[in-house]
N, C-alpha and C. Protein backbone atom coordinates (compact mmCIF):
# COMPACT_ATOMS: atom_id res chain seq x y z
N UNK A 1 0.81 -1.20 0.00
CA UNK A 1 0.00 0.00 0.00
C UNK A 1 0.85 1.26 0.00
N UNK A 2 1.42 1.23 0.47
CA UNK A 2 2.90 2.42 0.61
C UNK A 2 3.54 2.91 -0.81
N UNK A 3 2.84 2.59 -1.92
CA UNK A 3 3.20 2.97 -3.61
C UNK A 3 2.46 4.03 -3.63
N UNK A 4 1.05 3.78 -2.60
CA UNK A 4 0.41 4.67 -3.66
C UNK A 4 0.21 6.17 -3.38
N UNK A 5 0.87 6.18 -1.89
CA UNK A 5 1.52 7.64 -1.33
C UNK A 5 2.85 7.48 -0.67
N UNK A 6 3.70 8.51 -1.11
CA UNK A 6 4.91 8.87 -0.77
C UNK A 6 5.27 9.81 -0.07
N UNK A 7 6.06 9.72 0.54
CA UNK A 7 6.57 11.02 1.78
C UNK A 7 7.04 12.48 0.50
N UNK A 8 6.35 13.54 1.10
CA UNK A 8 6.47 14.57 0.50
C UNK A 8 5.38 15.12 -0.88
N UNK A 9 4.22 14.04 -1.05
CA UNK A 9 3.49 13.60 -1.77
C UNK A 9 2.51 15.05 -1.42
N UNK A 10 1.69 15.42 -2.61
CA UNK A 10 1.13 16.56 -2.27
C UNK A 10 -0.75 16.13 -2.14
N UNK A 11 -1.04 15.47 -0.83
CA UNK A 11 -2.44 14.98 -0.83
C UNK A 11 -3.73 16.36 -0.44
N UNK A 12 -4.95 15.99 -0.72
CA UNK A 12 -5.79 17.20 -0.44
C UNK A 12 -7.04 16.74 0.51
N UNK A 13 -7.53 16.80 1.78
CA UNK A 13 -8.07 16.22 2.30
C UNK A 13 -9.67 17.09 2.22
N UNK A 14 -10.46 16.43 2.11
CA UNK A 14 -11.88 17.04 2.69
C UNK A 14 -12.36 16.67 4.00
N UNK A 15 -12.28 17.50 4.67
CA UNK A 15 -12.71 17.50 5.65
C UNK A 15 -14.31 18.24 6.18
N UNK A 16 -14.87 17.26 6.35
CA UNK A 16 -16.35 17.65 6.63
C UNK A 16 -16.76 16.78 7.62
N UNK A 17 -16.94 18.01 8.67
CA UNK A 17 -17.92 17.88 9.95
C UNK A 17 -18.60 18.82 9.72
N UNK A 18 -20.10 17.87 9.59
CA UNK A 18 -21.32 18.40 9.92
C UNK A 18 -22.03 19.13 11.04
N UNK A 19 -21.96 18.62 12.07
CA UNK A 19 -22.67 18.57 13.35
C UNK A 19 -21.92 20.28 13.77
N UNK A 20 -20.71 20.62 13.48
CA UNK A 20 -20.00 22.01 13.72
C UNK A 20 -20.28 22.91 12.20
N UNK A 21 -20.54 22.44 11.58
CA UNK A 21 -20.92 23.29 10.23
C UNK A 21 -19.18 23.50 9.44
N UNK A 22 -18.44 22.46 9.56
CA UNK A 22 -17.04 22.41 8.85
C UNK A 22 -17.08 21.61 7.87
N UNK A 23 -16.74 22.34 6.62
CA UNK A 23 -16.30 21.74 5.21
C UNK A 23 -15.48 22.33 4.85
N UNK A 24 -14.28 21.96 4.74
CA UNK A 24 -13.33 22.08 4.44
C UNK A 24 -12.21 21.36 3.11
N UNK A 25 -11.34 22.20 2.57
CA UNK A 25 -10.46 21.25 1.87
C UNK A 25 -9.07 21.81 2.36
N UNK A 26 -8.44 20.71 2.62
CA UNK A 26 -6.94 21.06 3.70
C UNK A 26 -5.72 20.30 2.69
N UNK A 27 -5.28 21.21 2.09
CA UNK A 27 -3.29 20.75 1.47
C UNK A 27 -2.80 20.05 2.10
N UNK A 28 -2.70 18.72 2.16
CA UNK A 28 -1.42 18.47 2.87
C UNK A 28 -0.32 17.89 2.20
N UNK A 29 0.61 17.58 3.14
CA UNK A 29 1.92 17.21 2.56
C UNK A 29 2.09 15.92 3.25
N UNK A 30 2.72 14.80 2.78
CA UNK A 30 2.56 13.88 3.47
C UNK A 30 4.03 13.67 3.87
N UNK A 31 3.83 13.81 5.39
CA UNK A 31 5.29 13.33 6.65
C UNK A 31 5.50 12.21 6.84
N UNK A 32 5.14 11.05 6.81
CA UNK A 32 5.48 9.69 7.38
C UNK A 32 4.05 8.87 6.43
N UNK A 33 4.95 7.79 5.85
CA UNK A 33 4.04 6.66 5.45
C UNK A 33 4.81 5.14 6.21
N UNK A 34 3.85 4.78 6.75
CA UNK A 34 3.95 3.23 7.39
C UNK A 34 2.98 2.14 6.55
N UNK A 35 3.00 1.12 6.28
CA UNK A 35 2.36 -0.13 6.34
C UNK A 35 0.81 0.08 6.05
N UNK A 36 0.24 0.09 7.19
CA UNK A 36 -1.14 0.52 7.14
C UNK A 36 -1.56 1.93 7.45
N UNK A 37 -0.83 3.03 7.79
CA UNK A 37 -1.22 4.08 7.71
C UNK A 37 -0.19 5.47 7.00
N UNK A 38 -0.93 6.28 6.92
CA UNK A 38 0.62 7.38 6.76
C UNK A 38 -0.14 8.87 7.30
N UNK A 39 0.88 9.61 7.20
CA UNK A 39 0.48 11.26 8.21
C UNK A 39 0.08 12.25 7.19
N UNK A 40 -0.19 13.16 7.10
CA UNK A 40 -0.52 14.39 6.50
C UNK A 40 -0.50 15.39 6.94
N UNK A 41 0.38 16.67 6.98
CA UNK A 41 0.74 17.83 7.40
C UNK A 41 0.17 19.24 6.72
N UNK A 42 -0.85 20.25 7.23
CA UNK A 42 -1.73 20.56 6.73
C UNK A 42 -0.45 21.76 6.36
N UNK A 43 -0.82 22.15 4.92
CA UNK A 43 -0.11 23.02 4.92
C UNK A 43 -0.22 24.98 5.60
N UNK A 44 -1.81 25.24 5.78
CA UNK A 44 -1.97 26.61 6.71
C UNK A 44 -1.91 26.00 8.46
N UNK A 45 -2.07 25.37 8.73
CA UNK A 45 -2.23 25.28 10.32
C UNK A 45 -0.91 24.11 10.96
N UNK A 46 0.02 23.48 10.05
CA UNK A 46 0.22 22.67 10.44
C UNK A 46 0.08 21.22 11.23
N UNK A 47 -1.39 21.22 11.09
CA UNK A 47 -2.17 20.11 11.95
C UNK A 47 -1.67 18.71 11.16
N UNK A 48 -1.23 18.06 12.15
CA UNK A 48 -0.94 16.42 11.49
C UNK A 48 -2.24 15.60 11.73
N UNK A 49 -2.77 14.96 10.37
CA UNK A 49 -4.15 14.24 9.98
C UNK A 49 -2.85 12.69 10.04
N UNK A 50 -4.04 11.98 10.83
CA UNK A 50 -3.56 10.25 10.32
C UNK A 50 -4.66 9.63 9.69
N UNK A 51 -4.42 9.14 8.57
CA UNK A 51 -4.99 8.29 7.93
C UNK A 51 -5.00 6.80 7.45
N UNK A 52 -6.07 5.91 7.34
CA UNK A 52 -5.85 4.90 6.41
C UNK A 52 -5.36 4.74 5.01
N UNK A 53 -5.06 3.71 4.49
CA UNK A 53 -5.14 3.59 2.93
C UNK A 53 -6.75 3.32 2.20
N UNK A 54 -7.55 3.51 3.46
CA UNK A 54 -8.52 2.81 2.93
C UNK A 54 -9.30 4.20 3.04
N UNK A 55 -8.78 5.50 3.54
CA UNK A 55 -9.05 6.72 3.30
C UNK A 55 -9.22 7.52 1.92
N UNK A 56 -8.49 7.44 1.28
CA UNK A 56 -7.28 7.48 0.01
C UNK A 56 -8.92 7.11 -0.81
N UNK A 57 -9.61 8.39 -1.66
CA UNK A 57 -10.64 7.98 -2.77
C UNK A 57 -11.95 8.26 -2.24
N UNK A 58 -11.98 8.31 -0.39
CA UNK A 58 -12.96 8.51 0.07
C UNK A 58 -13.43 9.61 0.73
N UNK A 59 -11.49 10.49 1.61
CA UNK A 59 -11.72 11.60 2.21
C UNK A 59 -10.27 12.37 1.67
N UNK A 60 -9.63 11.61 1.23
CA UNK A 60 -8.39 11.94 0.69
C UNK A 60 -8.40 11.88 -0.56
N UNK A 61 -7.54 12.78 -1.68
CA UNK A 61 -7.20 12.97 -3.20
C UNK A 61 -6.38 13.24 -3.12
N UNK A 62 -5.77 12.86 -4.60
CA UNK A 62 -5.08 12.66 -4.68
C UNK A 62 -5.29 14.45 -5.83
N UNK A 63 -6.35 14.67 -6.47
CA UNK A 63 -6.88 15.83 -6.89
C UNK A 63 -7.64 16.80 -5.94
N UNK A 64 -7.17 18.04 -6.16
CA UNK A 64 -8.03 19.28 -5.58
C UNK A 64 -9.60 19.36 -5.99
N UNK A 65 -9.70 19.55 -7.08
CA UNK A 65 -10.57 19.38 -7.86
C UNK A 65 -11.87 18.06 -7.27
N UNK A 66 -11.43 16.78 -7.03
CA UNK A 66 -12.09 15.63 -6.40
C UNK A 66 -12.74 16.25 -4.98
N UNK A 67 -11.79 16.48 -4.38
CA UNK A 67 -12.00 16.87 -2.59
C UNK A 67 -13.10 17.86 -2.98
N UNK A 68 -13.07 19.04 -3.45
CA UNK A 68 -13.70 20.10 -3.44
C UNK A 68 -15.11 19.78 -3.81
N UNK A 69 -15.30 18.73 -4.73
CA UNK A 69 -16.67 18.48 -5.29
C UNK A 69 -17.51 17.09 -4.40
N UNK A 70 -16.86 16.62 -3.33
CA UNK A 70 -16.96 15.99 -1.95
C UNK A 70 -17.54 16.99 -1.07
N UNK A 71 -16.46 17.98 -0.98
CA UNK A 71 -17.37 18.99 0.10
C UNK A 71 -18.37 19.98 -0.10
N UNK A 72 -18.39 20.27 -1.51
CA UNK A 72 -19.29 21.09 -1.73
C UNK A 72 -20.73 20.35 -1.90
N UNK A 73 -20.82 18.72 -2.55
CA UNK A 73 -21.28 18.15 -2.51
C UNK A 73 -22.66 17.78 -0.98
N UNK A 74 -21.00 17.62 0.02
CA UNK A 74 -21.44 17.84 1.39
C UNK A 74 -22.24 18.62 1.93
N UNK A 75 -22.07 20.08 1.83
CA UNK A 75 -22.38 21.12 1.98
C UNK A 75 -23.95 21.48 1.30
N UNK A 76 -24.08 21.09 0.89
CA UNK A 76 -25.61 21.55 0.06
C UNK A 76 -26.35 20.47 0.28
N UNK A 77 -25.95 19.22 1.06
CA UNK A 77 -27.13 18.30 1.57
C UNK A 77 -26.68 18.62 3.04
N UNK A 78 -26.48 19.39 4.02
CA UNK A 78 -25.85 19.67 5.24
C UNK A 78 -27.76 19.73 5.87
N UNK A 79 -27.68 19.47 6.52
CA UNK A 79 -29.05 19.69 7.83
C UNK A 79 -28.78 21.23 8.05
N UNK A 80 -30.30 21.77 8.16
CA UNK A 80 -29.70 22.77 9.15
C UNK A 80 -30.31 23.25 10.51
N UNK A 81 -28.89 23.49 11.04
CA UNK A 81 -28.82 23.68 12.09
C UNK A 81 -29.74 24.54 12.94
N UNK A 82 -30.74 24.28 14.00
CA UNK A 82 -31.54 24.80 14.87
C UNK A 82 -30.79 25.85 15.72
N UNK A 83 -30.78 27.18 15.66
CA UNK A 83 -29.99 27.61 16.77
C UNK A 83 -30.30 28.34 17.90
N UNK A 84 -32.00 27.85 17.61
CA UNK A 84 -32.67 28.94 18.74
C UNK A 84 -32.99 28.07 19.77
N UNK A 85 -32.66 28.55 20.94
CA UNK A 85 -32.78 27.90 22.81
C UNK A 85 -34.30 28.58 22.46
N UNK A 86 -35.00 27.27 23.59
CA UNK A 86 -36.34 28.10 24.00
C UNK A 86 -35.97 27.63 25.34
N UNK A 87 -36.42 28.46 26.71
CA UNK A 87 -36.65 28.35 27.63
C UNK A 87 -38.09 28.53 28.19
N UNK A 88 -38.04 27.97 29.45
CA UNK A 88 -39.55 28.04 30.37
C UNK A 88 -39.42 28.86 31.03
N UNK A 89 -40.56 29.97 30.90
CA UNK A 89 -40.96 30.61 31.84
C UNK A 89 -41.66 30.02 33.15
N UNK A 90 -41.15 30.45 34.42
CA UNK A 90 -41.99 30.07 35.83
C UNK A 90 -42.88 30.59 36.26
């Protein structure tokens, strides 16, 4: 599994959480590939993502272009969010 990303490899992650209203697409660079997993180093925040290989097609691209049409995808079937408290009056 380790062919099909390489250290220094330029991957693009979508990242979408719903439940916080985050869709995102994050650059990364990839720091460490092992066996069954490898790292991803975001390129604005520096945040290290770990992933599967079994990630790779599903939340990971290998294209910008792919990720982006994942989250935007995401994004326009998103729930929305309730944000009004009701309280009881005594």
């Amino acid at each position: 599994m380790g062919e099909l990303v390489k250290v220094k490899d330029i991957l693009y992650y979508a990242r979408i959480i719903p439940t916080v209203g985050i869709f995102d697409v994050c650059q990364l660079t990839i720091r460490t590939v092992k066996e069954d997993y490898f790292v991803g180093c975001d390129k604005v925040d520096k945040h290290a993502y770990l992933f599967s290989y079994s990630d790779l097609g599903e939340v990971v691209f290998h294209d910008r272009k792919q990720a982006l049409d994942k989250v935007l995808v995401a994004e326009n079937n998103k729930k929305k969010i309730n944000n009004e408290v009701f309280y009881e009056e005594y």
